[in-house]
Protein backbone atom coordinates (compact mmCIF):
# COMPACT_ATOMS: atom_id res chain seq x y z
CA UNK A 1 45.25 39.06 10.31
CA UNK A 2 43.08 42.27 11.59
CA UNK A 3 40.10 40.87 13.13
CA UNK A 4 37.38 42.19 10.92
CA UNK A 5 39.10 40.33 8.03
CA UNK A 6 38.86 37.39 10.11
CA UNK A 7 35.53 37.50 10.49
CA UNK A 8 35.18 38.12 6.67
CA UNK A 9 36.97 35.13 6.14
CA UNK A 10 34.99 32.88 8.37
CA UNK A 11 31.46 34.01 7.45
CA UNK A 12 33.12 33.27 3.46
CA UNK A 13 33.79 29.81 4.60
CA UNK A 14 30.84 28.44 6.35
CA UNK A 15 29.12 29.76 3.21
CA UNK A 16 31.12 27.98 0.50
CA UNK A 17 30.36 24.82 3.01
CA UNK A 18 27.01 25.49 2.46
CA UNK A 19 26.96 25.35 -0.81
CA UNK A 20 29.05 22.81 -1.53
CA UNK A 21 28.36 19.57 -3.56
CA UNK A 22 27.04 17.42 -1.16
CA UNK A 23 24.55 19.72 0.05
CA UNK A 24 22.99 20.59 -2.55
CA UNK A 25 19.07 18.33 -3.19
CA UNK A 26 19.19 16.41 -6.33
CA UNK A 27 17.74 17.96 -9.09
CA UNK A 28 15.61 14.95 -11.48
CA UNK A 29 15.01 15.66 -14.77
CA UNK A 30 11.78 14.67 -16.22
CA UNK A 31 13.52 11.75 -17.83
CA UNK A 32 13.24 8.16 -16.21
CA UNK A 33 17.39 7.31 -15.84
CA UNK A 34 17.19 10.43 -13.54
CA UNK A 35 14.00 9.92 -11.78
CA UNK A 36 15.24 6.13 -11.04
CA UNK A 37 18.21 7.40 -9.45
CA UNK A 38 16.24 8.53 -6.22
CA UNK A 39 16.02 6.28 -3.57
CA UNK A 40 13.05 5.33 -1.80
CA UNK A 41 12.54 7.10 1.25
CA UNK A 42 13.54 5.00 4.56
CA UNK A 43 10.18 5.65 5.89
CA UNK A 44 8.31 3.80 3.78
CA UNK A 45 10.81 0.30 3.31
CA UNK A 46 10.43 0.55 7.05
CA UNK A 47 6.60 1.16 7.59
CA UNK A 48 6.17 -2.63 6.07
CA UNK A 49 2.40 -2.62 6.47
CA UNK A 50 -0.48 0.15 5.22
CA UNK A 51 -4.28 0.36 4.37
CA UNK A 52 -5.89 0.73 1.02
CA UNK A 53 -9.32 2.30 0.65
CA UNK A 54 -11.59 1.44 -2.19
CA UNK A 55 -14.48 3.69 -1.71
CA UNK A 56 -16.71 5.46 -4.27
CA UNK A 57 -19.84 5.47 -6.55
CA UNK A 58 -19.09 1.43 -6.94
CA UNK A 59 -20.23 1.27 -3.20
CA UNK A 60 -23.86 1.96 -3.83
CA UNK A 61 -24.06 -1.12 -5.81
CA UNK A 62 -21.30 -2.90 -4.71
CA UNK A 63 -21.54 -6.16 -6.97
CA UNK A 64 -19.56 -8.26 -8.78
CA UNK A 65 -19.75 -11.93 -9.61
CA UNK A 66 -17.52 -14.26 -6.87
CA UNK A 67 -18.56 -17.97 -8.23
CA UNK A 68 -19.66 -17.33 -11.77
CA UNK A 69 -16.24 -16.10 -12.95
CA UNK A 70 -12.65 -17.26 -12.05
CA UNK A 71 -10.52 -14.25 -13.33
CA UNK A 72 -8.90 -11.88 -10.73
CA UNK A 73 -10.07 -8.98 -12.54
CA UNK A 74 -13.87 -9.73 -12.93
CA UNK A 75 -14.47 -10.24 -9.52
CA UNK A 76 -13.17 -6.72 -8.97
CA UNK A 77 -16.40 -4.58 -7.85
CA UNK A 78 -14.90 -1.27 -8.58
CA UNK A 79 -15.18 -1.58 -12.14
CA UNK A 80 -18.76 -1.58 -12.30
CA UNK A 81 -19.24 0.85 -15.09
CA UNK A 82 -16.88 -0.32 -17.30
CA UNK A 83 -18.62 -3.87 -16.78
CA UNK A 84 -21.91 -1.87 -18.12
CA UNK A 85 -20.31 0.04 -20.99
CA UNK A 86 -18.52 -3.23 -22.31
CA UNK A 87 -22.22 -5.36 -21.92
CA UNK A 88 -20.92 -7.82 -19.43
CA UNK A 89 -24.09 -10.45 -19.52
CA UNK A 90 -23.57 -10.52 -15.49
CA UNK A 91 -22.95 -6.81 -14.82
CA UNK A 92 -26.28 -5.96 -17.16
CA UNK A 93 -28.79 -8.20 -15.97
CA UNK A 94 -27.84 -7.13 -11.98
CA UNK A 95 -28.45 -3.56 -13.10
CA UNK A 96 -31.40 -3.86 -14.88
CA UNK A 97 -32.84 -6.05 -12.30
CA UNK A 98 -32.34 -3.82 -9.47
CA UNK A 99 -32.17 -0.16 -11.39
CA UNK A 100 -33.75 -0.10 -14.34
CA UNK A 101 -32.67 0.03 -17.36
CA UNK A 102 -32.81 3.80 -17.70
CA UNK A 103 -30.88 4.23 -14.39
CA UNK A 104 -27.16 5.29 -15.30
CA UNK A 105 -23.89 4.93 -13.62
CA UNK A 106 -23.81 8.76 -12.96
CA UNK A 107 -27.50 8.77 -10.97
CA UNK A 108 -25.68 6.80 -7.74
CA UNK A 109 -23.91 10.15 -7.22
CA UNK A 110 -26.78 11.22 -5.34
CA UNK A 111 -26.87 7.52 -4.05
CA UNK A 112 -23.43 7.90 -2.45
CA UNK A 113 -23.93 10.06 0.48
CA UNK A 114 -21.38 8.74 2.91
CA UNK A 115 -23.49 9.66 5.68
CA UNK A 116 -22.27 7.82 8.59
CA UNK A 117 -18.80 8.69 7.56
CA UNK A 118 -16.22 8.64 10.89
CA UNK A 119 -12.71 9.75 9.35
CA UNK A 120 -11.24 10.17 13.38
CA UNK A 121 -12.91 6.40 13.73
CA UNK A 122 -11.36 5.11 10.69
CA UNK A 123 -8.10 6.84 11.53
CA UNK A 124 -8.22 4.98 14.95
CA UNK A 125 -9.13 1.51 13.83
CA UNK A 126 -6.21 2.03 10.87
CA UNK A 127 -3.84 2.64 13.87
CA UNK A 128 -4.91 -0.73 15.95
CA UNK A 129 -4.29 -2.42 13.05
CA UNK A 130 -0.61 -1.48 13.10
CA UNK A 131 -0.67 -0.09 10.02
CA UNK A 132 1.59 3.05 9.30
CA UNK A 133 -0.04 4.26 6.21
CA UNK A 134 -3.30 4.89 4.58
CA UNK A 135 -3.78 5.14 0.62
CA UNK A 136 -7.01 5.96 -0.32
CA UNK A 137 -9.15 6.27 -3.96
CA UNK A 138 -8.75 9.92 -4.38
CA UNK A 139 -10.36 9.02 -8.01
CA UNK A 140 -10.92 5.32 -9.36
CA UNK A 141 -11.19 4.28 -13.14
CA UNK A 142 -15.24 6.25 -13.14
CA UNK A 143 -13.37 9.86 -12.63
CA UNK A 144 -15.43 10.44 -9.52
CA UNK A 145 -13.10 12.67 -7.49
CA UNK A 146 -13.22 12.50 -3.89
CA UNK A 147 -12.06 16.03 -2.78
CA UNK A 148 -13.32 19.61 -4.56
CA UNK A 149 -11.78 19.02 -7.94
CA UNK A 150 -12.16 22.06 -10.41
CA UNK A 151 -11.19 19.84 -13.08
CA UNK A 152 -13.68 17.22 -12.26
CA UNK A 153 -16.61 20.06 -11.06
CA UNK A 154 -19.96 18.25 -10.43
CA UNK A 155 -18.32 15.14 -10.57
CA UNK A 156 -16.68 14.96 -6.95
CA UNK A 157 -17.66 14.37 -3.33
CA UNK A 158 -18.44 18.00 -2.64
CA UNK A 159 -19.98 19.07 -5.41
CA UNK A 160 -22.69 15.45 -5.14
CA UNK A 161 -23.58 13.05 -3.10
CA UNK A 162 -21.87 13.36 0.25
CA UNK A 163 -21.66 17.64 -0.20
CA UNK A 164 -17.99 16.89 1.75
CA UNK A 165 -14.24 16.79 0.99
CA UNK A 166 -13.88 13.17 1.96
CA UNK A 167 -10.32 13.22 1.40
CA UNK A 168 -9.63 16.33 3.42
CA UNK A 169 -11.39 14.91 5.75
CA UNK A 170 -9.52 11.36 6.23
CA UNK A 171 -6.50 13.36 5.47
CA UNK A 172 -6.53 15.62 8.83
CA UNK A 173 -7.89 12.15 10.67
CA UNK A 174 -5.21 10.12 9.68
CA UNK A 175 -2.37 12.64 10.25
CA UNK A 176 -3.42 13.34 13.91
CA UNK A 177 -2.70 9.80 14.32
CA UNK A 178 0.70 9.31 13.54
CA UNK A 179 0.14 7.90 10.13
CA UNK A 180 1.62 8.68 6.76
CA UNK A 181 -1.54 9.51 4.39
CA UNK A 182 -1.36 8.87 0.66
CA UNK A 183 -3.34 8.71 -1.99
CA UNK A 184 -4.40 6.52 -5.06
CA UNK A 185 -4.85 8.16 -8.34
CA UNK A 186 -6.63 6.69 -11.54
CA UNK A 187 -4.44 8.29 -14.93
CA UNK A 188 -7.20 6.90 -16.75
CA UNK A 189 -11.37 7.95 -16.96
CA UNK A 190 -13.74 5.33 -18.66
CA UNK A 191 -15.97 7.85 -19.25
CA UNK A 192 -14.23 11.17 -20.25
CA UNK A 193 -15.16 12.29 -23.74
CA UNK A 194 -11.11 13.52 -23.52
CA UNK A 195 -9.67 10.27 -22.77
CA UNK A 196 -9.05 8.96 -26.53
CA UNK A 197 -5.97 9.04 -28.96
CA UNK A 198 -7.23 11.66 -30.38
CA UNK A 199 -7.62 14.13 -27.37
CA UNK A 200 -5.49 12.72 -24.75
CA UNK A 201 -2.69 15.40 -25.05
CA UNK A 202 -5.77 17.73 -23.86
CA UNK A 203 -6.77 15.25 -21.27
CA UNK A 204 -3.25 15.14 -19.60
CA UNK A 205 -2.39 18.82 -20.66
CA UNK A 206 -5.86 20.73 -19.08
CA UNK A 207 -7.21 17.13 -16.85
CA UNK A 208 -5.28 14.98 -15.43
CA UNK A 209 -1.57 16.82 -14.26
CA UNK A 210 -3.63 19.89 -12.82
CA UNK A 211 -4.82 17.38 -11.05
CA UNK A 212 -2.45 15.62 -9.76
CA UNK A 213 -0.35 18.27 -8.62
CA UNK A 214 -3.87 20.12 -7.16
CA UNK A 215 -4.11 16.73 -5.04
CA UNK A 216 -0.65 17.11 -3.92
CA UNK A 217 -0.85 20.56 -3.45
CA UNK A 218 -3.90 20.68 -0.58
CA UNK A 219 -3.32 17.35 0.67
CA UNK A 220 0.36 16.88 0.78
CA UNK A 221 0.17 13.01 1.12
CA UNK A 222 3.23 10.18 1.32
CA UNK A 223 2.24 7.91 -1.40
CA UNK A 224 1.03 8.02 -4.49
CA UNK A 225 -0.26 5.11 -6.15
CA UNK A 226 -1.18 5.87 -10.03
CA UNK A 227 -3.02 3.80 -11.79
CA UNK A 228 -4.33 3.23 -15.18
CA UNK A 229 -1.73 3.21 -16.84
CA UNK A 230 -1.73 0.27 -19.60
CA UNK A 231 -3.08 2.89 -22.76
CA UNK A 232 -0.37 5.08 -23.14
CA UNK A 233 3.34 5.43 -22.85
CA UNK A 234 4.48 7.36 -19.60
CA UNK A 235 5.81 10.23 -22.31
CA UNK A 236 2.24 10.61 -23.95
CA UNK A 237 1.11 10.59 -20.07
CA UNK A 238 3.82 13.16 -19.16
CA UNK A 239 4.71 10.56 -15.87
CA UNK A 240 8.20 12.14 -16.02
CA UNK A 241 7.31 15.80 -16.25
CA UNK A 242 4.91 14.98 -12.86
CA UNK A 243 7.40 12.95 -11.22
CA UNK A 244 10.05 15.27 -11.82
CA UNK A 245 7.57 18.54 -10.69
CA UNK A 246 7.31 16.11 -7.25
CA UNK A 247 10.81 15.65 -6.23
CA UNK A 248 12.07 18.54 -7.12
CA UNK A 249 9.53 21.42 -6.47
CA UNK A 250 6.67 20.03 -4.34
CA UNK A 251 5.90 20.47 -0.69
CA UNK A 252 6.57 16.62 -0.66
CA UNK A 253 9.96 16.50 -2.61
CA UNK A 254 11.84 14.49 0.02
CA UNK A 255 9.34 12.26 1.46
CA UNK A 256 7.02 11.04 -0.81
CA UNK A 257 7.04 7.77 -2.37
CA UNK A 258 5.52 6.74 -5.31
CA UNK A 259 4.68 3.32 -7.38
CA UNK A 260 5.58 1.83 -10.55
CA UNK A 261 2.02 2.86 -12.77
CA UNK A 262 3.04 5.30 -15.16
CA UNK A 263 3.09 4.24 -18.34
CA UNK A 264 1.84 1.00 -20.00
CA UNK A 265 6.10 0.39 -20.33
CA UNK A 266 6.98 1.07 -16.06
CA UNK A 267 5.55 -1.55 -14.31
CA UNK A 268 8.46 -3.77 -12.54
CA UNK A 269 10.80 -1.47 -14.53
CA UNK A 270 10.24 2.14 -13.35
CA UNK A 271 9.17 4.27 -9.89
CA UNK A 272 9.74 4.58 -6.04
CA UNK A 273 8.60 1.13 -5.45
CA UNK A 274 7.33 -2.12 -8.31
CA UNK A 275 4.03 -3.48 -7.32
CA UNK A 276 1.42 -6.85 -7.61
CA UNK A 277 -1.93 -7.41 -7.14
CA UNK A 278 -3.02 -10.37 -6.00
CA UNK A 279 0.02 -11.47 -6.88
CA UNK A 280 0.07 -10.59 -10.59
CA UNK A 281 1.53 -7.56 -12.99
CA UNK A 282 -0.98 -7.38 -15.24
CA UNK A 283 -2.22 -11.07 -16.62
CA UNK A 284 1.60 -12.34 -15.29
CA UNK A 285 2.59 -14.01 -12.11
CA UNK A 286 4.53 -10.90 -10.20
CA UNK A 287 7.97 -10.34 -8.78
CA UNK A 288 7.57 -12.49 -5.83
CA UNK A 289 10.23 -13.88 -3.91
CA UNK A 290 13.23 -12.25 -5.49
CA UNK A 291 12.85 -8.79 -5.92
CA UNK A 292 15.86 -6.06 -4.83
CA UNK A 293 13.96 -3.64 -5.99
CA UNK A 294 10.92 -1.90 -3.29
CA UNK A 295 8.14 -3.77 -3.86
CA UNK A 296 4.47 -4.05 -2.26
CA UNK A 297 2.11 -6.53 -2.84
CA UNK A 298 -1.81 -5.12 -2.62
CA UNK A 299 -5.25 -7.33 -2.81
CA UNK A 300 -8.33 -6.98 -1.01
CA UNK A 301 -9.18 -9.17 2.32
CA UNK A 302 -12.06 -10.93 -0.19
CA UNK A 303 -12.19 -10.70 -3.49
CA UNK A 304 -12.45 -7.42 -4.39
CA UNK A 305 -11.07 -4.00 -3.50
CA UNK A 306 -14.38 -2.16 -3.32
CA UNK A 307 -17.10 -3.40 -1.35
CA UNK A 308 -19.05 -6.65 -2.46
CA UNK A 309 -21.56 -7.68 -0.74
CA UNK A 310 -22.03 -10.49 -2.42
CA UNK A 311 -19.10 -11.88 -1.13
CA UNK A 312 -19.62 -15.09 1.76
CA UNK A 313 -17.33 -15.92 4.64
CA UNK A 314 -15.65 -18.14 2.13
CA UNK A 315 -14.60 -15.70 0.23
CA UNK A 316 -12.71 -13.49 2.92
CA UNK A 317 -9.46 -14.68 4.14
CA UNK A 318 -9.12 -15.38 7.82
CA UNK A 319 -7.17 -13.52 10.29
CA UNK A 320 -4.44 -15.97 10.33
CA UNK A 321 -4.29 -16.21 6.81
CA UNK A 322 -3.73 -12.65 6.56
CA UNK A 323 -1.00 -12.92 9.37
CA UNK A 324 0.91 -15.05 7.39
CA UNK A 325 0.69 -13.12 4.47
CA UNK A 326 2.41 -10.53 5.69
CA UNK A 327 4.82 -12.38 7.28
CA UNK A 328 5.49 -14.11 3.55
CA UNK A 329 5.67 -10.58 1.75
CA UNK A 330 7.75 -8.99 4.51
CA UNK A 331 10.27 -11.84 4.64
CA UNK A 332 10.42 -11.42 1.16
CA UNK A 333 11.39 -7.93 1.50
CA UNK A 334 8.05 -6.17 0.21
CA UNK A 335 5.01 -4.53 1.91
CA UNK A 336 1.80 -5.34 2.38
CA UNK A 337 -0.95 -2.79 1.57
CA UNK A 338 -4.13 -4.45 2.72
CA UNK A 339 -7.58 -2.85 1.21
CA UNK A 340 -10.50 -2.51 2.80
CA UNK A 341 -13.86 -1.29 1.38
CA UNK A 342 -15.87 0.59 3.09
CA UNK A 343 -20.04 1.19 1.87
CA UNK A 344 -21.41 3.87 0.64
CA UNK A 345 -22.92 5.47 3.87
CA UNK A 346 -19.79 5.32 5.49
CA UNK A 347 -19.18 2.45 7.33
CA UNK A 348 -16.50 -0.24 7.52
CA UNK A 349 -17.91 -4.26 7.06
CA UNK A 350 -17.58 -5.41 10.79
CA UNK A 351 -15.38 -8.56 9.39
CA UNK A 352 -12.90 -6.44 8.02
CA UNK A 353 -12.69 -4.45 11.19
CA UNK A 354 -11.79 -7.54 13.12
CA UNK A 355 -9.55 -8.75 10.24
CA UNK A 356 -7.13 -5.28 10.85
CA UNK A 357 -7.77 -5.95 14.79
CA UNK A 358 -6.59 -9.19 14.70
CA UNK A 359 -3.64 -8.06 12.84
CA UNK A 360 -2.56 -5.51 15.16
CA UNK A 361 -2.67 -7.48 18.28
CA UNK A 362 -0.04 -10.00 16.35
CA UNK A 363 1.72 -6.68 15.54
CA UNK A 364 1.51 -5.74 19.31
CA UNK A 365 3.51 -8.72 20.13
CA UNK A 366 5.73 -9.46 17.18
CA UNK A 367 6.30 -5.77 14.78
CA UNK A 368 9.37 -6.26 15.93
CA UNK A 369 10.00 -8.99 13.32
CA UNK A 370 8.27 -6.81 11.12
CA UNK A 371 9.28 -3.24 11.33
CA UNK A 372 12.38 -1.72 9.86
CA UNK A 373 12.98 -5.80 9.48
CA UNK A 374 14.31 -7.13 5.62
CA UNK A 375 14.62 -9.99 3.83
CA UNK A 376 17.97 -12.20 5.59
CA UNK A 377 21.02 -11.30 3.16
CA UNK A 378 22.78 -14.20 2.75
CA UNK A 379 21.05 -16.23 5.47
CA UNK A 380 18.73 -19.35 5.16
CA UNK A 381 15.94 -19.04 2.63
CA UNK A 382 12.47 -19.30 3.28
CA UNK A 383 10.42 -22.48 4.13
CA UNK A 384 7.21 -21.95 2.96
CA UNK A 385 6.07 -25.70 2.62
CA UNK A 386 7.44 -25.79 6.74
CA UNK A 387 5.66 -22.49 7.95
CA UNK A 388 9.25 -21.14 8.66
CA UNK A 389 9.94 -17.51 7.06
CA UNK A 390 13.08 -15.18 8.35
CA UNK A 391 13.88 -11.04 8.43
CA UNK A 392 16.76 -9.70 10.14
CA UNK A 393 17.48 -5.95 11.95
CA UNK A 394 20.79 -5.63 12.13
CA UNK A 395 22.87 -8.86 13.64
CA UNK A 396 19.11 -9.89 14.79
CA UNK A 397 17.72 -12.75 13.19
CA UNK A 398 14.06 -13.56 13.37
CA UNK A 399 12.54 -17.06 12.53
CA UNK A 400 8.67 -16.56 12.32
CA UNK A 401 6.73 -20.06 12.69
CA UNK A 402 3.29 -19.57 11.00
CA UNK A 403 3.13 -23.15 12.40
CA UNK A 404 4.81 -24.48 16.04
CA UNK A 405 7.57 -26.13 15.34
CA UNK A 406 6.84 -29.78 16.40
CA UNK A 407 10.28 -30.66 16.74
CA UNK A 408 13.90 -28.74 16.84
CA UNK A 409 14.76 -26.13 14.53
CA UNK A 410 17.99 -25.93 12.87
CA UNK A 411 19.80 -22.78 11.73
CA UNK A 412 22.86 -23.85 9.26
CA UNK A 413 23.40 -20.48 8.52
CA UNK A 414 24.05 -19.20 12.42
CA UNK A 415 27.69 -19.97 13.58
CA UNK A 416 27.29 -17.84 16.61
CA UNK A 417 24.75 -16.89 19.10
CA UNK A 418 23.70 -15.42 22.02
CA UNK A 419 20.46 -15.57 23.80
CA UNK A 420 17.45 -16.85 22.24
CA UNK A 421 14.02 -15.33 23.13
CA UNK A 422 10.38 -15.94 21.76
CA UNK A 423 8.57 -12.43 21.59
CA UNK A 424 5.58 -11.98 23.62
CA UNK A 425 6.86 -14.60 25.92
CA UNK A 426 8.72 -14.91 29.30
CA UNK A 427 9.26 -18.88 29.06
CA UNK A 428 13.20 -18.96 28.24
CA UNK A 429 14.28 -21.16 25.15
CA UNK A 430 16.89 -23.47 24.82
CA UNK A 431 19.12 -23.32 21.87
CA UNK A 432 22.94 -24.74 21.37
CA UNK A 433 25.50 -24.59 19.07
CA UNK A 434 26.85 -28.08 17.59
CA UNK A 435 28.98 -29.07 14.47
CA UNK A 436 28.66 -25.09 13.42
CA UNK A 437 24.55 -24.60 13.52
CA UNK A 438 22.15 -23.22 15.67
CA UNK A 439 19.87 -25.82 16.76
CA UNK A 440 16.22 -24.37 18.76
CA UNK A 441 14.47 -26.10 20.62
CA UNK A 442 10.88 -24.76 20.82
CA UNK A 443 9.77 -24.33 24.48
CA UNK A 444 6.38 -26.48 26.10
CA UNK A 445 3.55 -24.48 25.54
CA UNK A 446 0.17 -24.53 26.58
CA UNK A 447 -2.67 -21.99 25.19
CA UNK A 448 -2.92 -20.22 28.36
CA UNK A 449 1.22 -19.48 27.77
CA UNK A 450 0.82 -18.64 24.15
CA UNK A 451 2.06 -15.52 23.43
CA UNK A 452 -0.44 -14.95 20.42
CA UNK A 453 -2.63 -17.04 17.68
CA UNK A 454 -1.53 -17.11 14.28
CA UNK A 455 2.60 -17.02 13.99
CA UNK A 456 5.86 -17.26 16.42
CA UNK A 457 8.63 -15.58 16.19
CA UNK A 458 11.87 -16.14 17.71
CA UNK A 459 14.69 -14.37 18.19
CA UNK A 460 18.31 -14.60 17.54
CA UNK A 461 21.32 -12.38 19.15
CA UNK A 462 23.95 -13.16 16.92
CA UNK A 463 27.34 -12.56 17.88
């Protein structure tokens, strides 16, 4: 063979490799048996544990009922205009009381000024925490957007009230930590003259994809968390078209992950991950403990997503509480996504600040039970009623104790092992095998040899 027609031959080769089969990126058609075909990316399964923000024109007045009302939903302080336009008795007399009757929803625009707004402070209390993602409100249920929207003009954060791309802003913060950014998105808009059956090809046509893909476009976030989605089918919605447009074309294709909220058909059925709220899927009890699927579980540290400051200590779960629920969702092979909500100048309630502080020194000593962890395939099931929850990274085996074990723990499941170790902790831990289980024996602690407050963890080497 001459040697240029070598050469020929080999350049012709490492071509066709290139181009072969498996290296080609998956095409998804806008249909939903192709977009369910793409896995969730690794990132996000891993990450285990991110922040929501709930943070808009609902700030300024920042009510909603928390003992008059026992519903989920109605203590939700977001939804403060809808409240007014349905005539909700409580939502009414609070507004007239305090705003007049001939003060409307739109007039706390120029209320919402976000002045004391820190995004490089937020961004650093979000990475104490331990979190390793951030979605915030891009636009809630009101339409309010919270970057330069030319589809919402004079209805957005630049354009009113704060005069500033809020999301931009967070955006840059966040990134420069380390942390995936994403964003939630409302499909819906109480108050658009274009959101009815009768229009609503025009709204998603000319409204709502331009801006979605206008969001995704500048911002380039992780997540996407739709919303809104119980009116329409994901077809009348165009969910595929979008979805398809964002793994195939978009500056995000391979590493964004999106939810289940697409049409009032997907949720639990459809999307990157299936999601709860407070436990529920719309008025049901949610997936829980058995899901294969992705799944994340989102609620509010009270009992709402935006602020309420009507809300008491009672109200507000306590640091351990919110320990163990992410040591219940994460065992159970979901995420957490944990909202805060900030008010409207800006600033986050001290109490939740120490809520995501307190979380990430337990993270400090025990994300190793945490991240990149999953549920135990085919181990020993959860003991809720016992405080005893497991995840496992590869042959590892973590029991977390959100109470200390008063007496020996046994393992049926664990044949073999090596060393056991409690994390945070130097004090060695005895542990034998007898009659084919793995029997613990929790080590004598005081509170000055603690190795944190609220959980335990300890770790198995199996063989």
């Amino acid at each position: 063979m001459k040697k240029h027609t070598f050469y020929i031959t080999l350049a012709v080769s490492l071509f066709l490799m290139t181009i072969s089969p498996g290296n080609f990126a998956q095409t998804y058609q806008p249909e939903w048996q192709s977009l369910d075909k793409r896995q969730t990316p690794s990132w996000w399964t891993d990450a285990k544990f991110g922040i929501f923000i709930h943070w808009g024109l609902y700030s300024v007045p920042a009510y909603a009922p928390v003992n008059e009302v026992k519903g989920v939903y109605e203590k939700y302080a977001e939804h403060y205009e809808n409240r007014l336009i349905q005539g909700n008795k409580l939502f009414t007399d609070h507004h007239k009381q305090f705003y007049g009757e001939q003060f409307k929803y739109s007039d706390f625009a120029a209320m919402f000024k976000a002045e004391y707004f820190k995004p490089e402070e937020w961004a650093d209390l979000f990475a104490k925490s331990g979190a390793k993602y951030v979605v915030l409100t891009s636009k809630h249920h009101d339409g309010f957007c919270l970057w330069p929207s030319a589809e919402s003009n004079k209805w957005n954060s630049v354009d009113a009230g704060p005069h500033r791309d809020l999301a931009g802003d967070l955006t840059n913060a966040v990134k420069d930590k380390g942390l995936k950014m994403g964003f939630y998105y409302s499909l819906l808009e109480w108050s658009n003259p274009l959101y009815k059956p009768q229009t609503i090809d025009n709204y998603v046509e000319n409204h709502m994809l331009p801006q979605m893909k206008d969001l995704v476009t500048r911002y380039k976030p992780e997540v996407i968390f739709a919303d809104g989605e119980w009116d329409y089918p994901s077809e009348k919605l165009r969910s595929p078209q979008f979805l398809s447009w964002l793994y195939n074309e978009s500056a995000v294709k391979n590493t964004v992950v999106v939810n289940d909220r697409w049409g009032k058909e997907t949720r639990s059925k459809h999307g990157g991950y299936y999601t709860t709220e407070y436990d529920l899927v719309h008025d049901a009890k949610g997936i829980g403990e058995k899901a294969a699927h992705p799944w994340e579980e989102s609620r509010g540290i009270g009992t709402s997503y935006g602020f309420n400051r009507f809300e008491t200590l009672e109200h507000y779960f306590t640091s351990k509480q919110l320990v163990d629920l992410l040591i219940d969702k994460v065992s159970n092979g979901g995420n957490l996504l944990l909202n805060i909500g900030p008010d409207a100048n800006g600033l986050i309630p001290i109490i939740m600040q120490e809520r995501l502080l307190d979380i990430g020194a337990w993270l400090k000593v025990n994300g190793e039970a945490i991240y990149g962890s999953s549920s135990w395939i085919g181990g020993a099931a959860n003991q809720k009623d016992k405080g005893i929850f497991y995840t496992q990274k590869g042959k590892d085996i973590y029991i977390i104790c959100t109470k200390w074990p008063q007496t020996d723990m046994t393992i049926g499941t664990i044949k073999k092992a090596g060393k056991v170790s409690l994390l945070g902790s130097a004090t060695p831990v005895k542990s034998e095998i007898k009659r084919g289980e793995l029997h613990i024996i929790p080590p004598i602690l005081n509170p000055a040899t603690m190795s944190c407050q609220y959980a335990w963890v300890f770790k198995v080497k199996v063989i």
